[in-house]
N, C-alpha and C. Protein backbone atom coordinates (compact mmCIF):
# COMPACT_ATOMS: atom_id res chain seq x y z
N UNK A 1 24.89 -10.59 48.63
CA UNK A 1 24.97 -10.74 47.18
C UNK A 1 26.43 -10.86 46.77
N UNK A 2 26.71 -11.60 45.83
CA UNK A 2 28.14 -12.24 45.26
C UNK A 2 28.19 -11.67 43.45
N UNK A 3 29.02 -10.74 43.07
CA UNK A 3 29.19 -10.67 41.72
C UNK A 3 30.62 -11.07 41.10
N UNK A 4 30.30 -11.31 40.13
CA UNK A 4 31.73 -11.67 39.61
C UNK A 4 31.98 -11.44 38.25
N UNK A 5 32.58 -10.55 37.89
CA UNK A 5 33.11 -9.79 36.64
C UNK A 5 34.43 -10.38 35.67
N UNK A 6 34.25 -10.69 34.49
CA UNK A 6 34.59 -11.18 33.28
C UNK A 6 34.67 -10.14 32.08
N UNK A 7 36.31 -9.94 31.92
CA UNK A 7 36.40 -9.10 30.68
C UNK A 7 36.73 -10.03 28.96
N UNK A 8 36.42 -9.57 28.17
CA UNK A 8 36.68 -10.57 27.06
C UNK A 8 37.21 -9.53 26.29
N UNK A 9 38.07 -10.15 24.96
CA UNK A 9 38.40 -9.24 24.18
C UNK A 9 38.01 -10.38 23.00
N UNK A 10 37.14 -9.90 22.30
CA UNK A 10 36.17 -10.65 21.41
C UNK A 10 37.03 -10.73 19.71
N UNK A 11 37.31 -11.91 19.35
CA UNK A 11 37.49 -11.71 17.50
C UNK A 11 36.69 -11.04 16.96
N UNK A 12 37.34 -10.15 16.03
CA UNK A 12 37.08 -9.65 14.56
C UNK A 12 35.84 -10.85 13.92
N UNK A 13 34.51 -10.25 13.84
CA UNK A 13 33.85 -11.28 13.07
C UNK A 13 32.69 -12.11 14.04
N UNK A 14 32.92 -11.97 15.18
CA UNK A 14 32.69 -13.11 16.39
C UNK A 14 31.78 -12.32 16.91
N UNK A 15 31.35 -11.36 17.03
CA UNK A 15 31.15 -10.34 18.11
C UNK A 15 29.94 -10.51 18.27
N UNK A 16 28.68 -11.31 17.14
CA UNK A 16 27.14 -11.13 17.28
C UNK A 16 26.87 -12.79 18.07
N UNK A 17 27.76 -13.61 17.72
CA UNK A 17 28.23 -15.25 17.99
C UNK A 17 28.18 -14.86 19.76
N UNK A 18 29.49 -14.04 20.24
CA UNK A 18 29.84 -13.92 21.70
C UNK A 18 28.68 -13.41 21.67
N UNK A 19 28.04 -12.32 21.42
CA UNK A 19 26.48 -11.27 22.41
C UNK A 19 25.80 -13.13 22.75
N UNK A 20 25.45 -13.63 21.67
CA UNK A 20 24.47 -14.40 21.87
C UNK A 20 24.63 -15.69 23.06
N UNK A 21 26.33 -15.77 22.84
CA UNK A 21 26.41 -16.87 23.66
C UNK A 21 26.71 -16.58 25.52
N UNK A 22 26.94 -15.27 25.49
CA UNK A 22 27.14 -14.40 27.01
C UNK A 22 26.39 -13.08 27.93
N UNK A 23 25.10 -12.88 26.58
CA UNK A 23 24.40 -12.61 27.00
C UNK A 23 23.36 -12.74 27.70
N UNK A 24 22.19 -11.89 28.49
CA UNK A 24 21.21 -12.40 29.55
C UNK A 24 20.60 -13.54 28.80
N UNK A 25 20.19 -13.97 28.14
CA UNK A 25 19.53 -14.91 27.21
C UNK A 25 20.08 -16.06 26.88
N UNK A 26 21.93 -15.89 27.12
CA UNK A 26 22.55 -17.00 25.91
C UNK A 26 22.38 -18.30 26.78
N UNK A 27 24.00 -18.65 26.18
CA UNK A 27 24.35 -20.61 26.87
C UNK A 27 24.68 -19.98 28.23
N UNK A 28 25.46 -19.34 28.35
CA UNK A 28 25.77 -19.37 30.17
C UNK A 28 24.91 -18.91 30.63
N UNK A 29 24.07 -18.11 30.41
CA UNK A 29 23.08 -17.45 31.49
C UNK A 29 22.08 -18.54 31.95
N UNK A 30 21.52 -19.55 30.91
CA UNK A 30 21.12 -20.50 30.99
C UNK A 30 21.55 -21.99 31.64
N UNK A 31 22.99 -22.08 31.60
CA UNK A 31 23.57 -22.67 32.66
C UNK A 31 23.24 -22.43 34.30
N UNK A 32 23.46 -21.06 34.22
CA UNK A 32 23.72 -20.45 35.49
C UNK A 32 22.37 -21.07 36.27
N UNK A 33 21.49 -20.68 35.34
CA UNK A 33 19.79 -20.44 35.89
C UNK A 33 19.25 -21.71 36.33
N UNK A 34 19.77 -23.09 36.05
CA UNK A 34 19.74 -23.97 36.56
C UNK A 34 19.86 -24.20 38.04
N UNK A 35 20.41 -23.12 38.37
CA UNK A 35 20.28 -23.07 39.99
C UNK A 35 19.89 -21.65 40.58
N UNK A 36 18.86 -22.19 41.20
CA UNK A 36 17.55 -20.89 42.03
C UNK A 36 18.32 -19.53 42.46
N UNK A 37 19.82 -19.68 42.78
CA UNK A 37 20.60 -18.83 43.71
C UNK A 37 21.25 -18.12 42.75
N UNK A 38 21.24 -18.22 41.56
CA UNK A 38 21.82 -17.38 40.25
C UNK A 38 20.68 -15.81 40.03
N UNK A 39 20.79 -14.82 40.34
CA UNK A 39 19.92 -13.71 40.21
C UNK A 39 19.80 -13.40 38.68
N UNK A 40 21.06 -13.74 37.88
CA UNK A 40 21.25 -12.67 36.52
C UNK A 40 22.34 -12.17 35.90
N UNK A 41 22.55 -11.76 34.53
CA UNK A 41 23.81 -11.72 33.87
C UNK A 41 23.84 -10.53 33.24
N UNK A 42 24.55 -9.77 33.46
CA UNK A 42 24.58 -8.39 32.11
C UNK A 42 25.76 -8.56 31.32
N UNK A 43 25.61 -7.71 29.95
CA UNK A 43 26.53 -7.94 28.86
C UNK A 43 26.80 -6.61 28.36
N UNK A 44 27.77 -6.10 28.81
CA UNK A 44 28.10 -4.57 28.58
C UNK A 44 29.36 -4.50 27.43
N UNK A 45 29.50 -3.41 26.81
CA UNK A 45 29.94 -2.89 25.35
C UNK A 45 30.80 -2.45 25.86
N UNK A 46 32.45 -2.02 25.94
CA UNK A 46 32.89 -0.56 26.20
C UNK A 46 32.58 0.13 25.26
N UNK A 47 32.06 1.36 25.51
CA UNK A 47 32.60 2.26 24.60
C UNK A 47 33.85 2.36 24.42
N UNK A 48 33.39 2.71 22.82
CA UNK A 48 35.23 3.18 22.31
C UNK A 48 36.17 2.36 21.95
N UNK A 49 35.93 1.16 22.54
CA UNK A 49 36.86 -0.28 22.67
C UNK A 49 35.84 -0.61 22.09
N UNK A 50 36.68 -1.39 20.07
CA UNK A 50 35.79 -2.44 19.85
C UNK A 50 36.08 -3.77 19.97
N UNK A 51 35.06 -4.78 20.16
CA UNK A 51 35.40 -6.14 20.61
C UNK A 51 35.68 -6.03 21.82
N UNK A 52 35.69 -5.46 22.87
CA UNK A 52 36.21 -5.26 24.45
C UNK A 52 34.64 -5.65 25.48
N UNK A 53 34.16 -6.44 26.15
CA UNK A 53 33.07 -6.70 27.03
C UNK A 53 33.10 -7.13 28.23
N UNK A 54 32.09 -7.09 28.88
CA UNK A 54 32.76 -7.35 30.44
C UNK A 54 31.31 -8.00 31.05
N UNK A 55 31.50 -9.30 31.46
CA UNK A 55 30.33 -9.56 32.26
C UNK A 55 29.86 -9.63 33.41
N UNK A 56 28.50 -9.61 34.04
CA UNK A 56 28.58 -9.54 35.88
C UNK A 56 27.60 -10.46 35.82
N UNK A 57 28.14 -10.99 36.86
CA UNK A 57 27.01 -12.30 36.99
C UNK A 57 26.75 -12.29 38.89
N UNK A 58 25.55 -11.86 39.01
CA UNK A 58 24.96 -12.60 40.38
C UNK A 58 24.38 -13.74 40.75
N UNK A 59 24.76 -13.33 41.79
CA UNK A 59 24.20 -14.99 42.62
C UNK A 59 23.83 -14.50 44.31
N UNK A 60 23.49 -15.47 44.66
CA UNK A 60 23.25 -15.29 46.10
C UNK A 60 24.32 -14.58 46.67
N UNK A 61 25.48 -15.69 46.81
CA UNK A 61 26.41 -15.98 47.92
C UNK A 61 27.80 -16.50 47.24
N UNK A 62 28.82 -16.30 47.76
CA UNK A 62 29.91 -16.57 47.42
C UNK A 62 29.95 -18.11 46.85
N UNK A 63 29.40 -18.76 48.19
CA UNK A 63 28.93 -20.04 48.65
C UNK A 63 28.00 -21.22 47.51
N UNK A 64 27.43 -20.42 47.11
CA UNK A 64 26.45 -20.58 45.97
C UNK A 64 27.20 -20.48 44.46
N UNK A 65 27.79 -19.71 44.66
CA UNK A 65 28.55 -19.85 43.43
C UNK A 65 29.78 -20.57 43.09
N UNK A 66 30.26 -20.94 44.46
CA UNK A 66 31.49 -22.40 44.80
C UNK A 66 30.97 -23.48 43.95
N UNK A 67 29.11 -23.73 45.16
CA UNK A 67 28.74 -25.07 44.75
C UNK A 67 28.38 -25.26 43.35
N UNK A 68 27.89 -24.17 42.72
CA UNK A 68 27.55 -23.91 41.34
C UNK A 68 28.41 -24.26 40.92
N UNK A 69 29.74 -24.14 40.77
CA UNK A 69 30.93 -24.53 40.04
C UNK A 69 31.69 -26.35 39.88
N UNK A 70 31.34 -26.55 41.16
CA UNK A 70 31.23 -27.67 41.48
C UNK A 70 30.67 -28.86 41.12
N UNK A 71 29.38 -28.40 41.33
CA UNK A 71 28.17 -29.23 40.84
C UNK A 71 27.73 -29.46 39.32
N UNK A 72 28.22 -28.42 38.98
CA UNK A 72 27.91 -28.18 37.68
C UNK A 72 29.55 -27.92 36.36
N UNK A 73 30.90 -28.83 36.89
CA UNK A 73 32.09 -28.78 36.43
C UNK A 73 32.22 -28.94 34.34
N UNK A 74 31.35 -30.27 34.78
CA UNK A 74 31.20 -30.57 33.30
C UNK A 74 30.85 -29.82 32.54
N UNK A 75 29.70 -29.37 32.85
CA UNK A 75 28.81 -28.57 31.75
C UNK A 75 29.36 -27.20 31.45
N UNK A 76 29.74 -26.59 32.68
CA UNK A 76 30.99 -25.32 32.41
C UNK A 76 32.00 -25.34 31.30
N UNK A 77 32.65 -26.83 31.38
CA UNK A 77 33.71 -26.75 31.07
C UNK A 77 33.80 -27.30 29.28
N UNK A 78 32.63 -27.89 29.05
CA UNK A 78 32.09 -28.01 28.11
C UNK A 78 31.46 -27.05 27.13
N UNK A 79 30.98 -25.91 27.53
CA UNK A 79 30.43 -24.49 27.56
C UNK A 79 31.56 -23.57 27.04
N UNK A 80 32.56 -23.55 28.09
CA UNK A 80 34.14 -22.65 28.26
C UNK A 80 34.92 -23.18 26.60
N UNK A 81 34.90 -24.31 26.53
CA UNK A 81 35.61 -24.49 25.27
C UNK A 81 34.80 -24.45 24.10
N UNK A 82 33.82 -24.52 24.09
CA UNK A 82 33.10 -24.51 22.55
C UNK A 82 33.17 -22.95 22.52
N UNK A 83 33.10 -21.70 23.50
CA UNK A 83 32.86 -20.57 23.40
C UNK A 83 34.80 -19.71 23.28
N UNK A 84 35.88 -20.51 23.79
CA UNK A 84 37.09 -20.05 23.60
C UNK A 84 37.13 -19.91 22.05
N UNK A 85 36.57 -20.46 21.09
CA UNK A 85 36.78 -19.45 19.57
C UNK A 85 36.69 -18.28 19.11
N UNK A 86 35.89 -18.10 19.98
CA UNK A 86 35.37 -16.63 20.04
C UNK A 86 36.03 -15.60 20.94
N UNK A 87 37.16 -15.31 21.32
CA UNK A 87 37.52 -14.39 21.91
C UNK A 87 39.30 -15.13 21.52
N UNK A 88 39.58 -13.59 21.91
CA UNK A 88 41.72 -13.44 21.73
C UNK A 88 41.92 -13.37 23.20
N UNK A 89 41.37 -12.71 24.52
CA UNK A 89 41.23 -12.77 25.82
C UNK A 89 40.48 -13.07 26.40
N UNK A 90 40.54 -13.45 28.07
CA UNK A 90 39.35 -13.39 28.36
C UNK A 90 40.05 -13.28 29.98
N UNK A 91 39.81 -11.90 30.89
CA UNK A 91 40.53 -11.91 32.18
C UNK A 91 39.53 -11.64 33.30
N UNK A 92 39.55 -12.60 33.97
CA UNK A 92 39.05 -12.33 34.85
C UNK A 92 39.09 -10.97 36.36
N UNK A 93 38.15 -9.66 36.21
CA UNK A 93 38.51 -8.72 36.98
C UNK A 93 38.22 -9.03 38.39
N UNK A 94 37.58 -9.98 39.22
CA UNK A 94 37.23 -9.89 40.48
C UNK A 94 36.35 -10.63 40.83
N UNK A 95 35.57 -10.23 41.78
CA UNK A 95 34.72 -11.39 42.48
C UNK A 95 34.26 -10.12 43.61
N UNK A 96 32.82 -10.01 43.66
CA UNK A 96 32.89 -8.56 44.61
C UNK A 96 31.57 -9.30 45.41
């Protein structure tokens, strides 16, 4: 199993916009799911920190998530910018 973790620091105002668009349900999760080897997405809150979120996304395999990226460049990248309004950060923590 391959996870890979995404912190955001969300605008003032934005915050029900981002749940919808990075949550298990939204546009990326639905991207993702386009391919069989994608398991699932969670959308966690910090406490205490407002506007602060962090996402994990599985997949099979490291491998799987290369070709996912790959295969699927456009639509990411198409995705990535309509959703950059919505956040002041966005850092990537890892790849586990």
């Amino acid at each position: 199993m391959f996870v890979t973790l995404w912190e955001f620091e969300v605008k003032p105002g934005c915050e029900e916009l981002f749940r919808r668009a990075y949550g298990p349900q939204g546009e990326w999760a639905g991207l993702f799911r386009r391919d069989a080897r994608f398991f699932g997405t969670r959308l966690l809150a910090e406490v205490g920190a407002e506007g602060i979120y962090v996402t994990m996304d599985w997949w099979e395999s490291r491998e799987a998530y290369d070709e996912f990226q790959k295969n699927w460049a456009a639509e990411y990248a198409r995705i990535d910018k309509a959703c950059e309004e919505l956040t002041v950060r966005e850092t990537k923590i890892g790849d586990f």
